[in-house]
Protein backbone atom coordinates (compact mmCIF):
# COMPACT_ATOMS: atom_id res chain seq x y z
CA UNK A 1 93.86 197.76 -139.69
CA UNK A 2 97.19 196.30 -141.00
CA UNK A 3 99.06 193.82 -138.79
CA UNK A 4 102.40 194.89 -136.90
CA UNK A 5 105.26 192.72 -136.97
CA UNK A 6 107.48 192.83 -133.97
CA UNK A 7 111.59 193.67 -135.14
CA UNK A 8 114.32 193.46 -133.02
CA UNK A 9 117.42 194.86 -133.66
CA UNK A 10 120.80 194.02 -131.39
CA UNK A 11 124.04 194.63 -131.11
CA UNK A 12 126.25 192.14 -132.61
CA UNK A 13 126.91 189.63 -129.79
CA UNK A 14 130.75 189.15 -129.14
CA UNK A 15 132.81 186.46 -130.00
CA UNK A 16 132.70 183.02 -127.85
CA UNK A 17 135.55 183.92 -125.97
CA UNK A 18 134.46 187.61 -125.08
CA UNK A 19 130.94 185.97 -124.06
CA UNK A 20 129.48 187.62 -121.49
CA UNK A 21 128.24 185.67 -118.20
CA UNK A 22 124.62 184.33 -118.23
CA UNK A 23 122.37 187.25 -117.07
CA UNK A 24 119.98 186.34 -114.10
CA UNK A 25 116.74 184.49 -115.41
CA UNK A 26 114.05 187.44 -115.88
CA UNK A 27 116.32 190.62 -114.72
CA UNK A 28 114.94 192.15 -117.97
CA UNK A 29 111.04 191.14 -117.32
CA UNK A 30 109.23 194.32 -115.97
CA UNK A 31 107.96 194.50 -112.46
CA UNK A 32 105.08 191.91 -111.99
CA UNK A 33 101.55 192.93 -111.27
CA UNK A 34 100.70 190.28 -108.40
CA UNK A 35 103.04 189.31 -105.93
CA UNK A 36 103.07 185.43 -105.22
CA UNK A 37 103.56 184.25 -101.25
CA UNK A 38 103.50 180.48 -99.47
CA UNK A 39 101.74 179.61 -102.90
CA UNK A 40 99.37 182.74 -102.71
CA UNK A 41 99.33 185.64 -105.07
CA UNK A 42 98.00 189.47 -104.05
CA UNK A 43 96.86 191.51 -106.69
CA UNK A 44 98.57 195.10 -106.77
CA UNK A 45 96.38 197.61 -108.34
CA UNK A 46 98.74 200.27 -110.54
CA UNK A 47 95.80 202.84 -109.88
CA UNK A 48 95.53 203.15 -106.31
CA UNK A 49 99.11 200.82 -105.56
CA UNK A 50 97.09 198.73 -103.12
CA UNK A 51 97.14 194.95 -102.51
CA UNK A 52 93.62 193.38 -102.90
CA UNK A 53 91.11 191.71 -104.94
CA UNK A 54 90.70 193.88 -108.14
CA UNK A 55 92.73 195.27 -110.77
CA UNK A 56 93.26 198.58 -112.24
CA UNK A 57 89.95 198.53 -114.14
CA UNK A 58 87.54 198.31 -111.35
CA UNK A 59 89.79 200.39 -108.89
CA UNK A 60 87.01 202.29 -107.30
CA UNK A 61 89.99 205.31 -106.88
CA UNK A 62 89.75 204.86 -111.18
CA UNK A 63 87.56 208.02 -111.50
CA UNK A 64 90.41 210.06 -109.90
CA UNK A 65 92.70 209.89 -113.09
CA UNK A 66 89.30 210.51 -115.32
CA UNK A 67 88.79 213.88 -113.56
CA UNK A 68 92.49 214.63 -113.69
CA UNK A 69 92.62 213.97 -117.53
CA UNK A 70 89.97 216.65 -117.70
CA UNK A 71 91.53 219.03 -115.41
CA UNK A 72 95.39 218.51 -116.42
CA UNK A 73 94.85 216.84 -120.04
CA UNK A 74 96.07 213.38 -120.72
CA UNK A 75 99.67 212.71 -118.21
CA UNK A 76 102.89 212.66 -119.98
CA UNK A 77 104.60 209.20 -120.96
CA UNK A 78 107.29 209.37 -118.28
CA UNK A 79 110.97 208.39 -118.51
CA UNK A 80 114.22 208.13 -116.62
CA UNK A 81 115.25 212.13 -116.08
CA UNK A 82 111.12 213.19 -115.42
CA UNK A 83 110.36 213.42 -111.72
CA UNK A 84 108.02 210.61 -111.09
CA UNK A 85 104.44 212.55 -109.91
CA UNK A 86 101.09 211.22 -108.71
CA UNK A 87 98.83 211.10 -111.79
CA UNK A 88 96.06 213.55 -109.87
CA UNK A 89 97.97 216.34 -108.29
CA UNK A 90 100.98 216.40 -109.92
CA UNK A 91 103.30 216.40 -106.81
CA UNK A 92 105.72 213.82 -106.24
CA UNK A 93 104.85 210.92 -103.67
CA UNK A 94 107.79 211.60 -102.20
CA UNK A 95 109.67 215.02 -102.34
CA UNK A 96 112.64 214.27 -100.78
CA UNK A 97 114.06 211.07 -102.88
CA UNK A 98 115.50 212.59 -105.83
CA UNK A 99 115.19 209.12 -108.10
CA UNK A 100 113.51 206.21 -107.95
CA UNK A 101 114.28 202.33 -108.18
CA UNK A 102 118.20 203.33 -109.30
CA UNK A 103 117.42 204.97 -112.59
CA UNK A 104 120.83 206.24 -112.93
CA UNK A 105 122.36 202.85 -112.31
CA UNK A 106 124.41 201.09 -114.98
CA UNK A 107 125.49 197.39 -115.11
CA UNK A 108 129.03 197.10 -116.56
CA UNK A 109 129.25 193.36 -117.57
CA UNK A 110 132.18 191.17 -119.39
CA UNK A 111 135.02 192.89 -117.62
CA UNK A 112 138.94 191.71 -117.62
CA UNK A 113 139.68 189.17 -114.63
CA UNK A 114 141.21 191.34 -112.07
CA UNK A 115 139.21 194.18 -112.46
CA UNK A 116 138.71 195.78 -108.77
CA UNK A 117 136.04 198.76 -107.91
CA UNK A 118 138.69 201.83 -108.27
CA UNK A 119 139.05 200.20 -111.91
CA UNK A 120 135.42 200.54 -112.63
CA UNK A 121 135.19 203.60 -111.04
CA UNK A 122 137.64 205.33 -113.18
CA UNK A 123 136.13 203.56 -116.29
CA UNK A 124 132.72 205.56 -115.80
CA UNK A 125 134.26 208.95 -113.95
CA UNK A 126 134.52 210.50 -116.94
CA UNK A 127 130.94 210.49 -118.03
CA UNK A 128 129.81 212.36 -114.47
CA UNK A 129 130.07 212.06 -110.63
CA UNK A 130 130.09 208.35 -109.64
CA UNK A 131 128.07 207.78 -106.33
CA UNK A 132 128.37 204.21 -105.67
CA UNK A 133 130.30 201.30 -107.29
CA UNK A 134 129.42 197.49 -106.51
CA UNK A 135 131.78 194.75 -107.76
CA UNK A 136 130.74 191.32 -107.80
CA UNK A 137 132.82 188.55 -106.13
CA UNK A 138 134.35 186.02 -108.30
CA UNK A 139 132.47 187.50 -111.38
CA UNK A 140 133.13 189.89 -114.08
CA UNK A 141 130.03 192.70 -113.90
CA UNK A 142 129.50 195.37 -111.39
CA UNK A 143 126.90 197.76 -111.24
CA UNK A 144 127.58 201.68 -111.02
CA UNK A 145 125.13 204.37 -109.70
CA UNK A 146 125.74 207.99 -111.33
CA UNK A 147 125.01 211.13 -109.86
CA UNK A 148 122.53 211.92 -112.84
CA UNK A 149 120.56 210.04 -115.42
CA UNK A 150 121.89 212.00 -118.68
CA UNK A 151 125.16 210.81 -117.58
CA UNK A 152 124.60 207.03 -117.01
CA UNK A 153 122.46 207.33 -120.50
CA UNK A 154 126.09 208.90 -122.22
CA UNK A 155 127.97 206.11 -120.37
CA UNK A 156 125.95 203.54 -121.78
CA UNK A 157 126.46 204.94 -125.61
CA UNK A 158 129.88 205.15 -125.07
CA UNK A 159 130.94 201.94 -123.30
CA UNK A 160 128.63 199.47 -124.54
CA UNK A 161 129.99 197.32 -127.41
CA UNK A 162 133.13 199.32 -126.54
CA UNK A 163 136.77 196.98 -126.28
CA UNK A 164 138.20 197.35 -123.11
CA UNK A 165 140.98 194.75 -122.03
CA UNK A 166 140.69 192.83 -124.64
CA UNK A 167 137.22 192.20 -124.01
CA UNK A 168 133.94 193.86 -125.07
CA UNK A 169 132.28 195.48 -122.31
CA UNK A 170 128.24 195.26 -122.17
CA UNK A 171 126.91 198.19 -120.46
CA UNK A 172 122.97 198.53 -120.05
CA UNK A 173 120.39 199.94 -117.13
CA UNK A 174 120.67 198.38 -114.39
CA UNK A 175 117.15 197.83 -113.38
CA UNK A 176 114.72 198.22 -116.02
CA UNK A 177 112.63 201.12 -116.53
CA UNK A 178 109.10 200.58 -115.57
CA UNK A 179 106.92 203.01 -118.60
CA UNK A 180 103.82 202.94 -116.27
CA UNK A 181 102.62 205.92 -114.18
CA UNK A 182 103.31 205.46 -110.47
CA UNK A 183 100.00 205.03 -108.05
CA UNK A 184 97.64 207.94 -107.05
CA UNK A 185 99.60 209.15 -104.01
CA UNK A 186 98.12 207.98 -100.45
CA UNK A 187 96.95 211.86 -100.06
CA UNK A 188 95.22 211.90 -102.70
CA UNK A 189 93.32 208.93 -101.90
CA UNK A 190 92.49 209.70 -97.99
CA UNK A 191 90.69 212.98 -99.53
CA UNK A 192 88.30 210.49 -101.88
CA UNK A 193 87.23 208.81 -98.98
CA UNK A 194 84.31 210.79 -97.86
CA UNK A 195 81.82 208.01 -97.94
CA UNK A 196 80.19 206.24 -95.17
CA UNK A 197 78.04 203.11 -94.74
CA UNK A 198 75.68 203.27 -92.39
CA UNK A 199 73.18 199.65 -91.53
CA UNK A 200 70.42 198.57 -89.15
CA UNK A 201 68.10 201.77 -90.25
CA UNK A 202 64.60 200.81 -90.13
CA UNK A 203 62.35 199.81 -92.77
CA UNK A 204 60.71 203.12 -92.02
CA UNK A 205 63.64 205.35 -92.77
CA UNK A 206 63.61 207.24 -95.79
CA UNK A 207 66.35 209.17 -97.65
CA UNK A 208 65.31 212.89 -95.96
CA UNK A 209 65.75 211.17 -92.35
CA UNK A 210 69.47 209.69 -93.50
CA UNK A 211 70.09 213.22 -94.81
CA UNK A 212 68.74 215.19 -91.50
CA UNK A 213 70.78 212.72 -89.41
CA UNK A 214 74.25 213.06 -91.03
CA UNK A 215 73.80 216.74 -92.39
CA UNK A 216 74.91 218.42 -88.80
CA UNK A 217 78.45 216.72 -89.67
CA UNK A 218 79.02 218.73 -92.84
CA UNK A 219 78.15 219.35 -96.45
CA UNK A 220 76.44 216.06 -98.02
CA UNK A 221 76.62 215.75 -102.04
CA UNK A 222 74.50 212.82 -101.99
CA UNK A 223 72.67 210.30 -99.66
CA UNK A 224 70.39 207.38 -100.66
CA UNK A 225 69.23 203.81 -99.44
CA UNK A 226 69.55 200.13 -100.32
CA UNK A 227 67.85 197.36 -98.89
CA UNK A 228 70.62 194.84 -97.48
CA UNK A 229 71.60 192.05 -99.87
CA UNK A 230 74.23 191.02 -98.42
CA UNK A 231 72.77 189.94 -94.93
CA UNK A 232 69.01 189.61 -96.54
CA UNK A 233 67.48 191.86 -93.90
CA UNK A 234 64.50 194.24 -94.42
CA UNK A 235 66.59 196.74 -92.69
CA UNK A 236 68.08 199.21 -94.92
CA UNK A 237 71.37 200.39 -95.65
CA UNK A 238 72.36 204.33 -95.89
CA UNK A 239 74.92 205.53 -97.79
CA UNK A 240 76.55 208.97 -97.63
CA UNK A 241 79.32 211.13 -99.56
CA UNK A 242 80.13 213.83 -97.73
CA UNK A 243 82.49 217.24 -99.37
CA UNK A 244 85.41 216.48 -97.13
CA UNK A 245 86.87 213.50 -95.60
CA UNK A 246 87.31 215.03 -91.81
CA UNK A 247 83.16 215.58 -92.37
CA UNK A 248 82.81 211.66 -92.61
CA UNK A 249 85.51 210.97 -89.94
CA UNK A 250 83.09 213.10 -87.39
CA UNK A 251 80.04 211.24 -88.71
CA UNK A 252 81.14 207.63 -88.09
CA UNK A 253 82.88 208.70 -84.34
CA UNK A 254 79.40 210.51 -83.15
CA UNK A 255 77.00 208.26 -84.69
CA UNK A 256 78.48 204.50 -84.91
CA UNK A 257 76.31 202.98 -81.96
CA UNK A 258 73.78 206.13 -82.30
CA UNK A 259 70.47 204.85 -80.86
CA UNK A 260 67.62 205.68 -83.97
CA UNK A 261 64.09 204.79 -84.47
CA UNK A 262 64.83 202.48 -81.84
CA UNK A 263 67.58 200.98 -83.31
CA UNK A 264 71.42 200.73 -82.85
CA UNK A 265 73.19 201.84 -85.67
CA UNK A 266 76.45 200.98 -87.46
CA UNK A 267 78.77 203.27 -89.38
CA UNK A 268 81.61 202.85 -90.97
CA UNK A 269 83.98 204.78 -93.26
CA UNK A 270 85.38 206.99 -94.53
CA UNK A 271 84.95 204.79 -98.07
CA UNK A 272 85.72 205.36 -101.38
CA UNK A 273 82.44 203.65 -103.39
């Protein structure tokens, strides 16, 4: 396979008087992955959008978007106008926010000195319906939310590069477009769980007395036994995936503390394993 070589290709940068202020260190970085806290850092999985130990790759939620590649063929590459959708059922996360993380905001950089808000909002009016201007103190950029993301897109070819006061305006998104697929949607991922642990069965328990005991709580696609590593007991360990989640909710409430084969039992779920 032949090498790629990287090109870039910019805008010629105004003259040193028309310089634009110094942008923010990393406002054009993408969102990060991990967030970092009193010198810890938590992991954020992009598959299931939870904070933990593992990444996307060993999500255990990761066989969700295999089954919906079969089902709904491989998701679309999304962008700025698309409705963002959970990767599984193809509804949005949430219905009633229209747009996500500003994606019809534009950043309107190197203005004249003196330029107020009603200035910058009559710049941009004529590419759509202007929602919301912000106008930094003391500097020369403002950011400007649009009423649609075709419209902040036209602004953007129009203005940017484009003289304006004697200076040349730089006009670009003002937060940067994230090209990953949002998180399996928290529905979607409370009807996964359907799996529950259950520990301190006896040595004499086999997998057709774990299936009799949980079977009255629903239909069971699958039940087998471990012996416990974790605790290096002789006692085994039970696990069970049930159809539905509400199945395994009843299981763990009626039989967490369940006296069997003379022992006490502990259950917990619902799991996703």
């Amino acid at each position: 396979m032949g090498s790629t070589e990287e090109v870039s290709l910019e805008r010629p940068r105004p003259s040193a008087g028309e310089a634009d202020e110094p942008s923010a260190p990393g406002s054009g970085d993408p969102p990060p992955l991990a967030t970092e806290e009193a010198g810890a850092v938590a992991m954020v999985c992009t598959t299931c959008g939870k904070e933990g130990d593992h990444s996307a790759p060993d999500c255990p939620y990761r066989d969700l978007l295999a089954r919906a590649s079969r089902r709904h063929g491989p998701p679309r590459a999304p962008n700025r106008a698309s409705p963002r959708v959970c990767p599984v059922c193809l509804h949005r996360p949430d219905p009633w926010r229209r747009r996500w993380d500003d994606d019809s905001s534009v950043r309107v950089s190197n203005l004249p000195e003196g330029t107020r808000e009603p200035d910058l909002r009559r710049l941009l009016a004529p590419f759509g319906i202007v929602e919301r201007v912000s106008l930094s103190p003391g500097s020369r950029s403002g950011v400007v939310e649009l009423d649609e993301v075709e419209d902040a897109e036209e602004a953007i070819g129009w203005l940017d590069g484009d003289v304006h006061g004697g200076r040349v305006l730089r006009v670009e998104w003002a937060v940067p477009f994230d090209p990953r697929p949002p998180p399996i949607c928290a529905r979607c991922l409370r009807a996964s769980e359907t799996w529950i642990r259950v520990t301190n069965l006896s040595e004499r328990t086999s997998e057709r007395d774990l299936h009799n005991l949980a079977c009255p709580f629903g239909i069971i696609n699958s039940a087998h036994l471990a012996v416990d590593e974790e605790t290096g007991s002789r006692r085994q360990v039970g696990i069970v995936e049930f159809d539905q989640r509400e199945d395994a909710e009843d299981a763990v409430r009626w039989l967490n503390g369940h006296v069997f084969d003379e022992l006490v039992l502990r259950v917990e779920g619902p799991l996703k394993l």
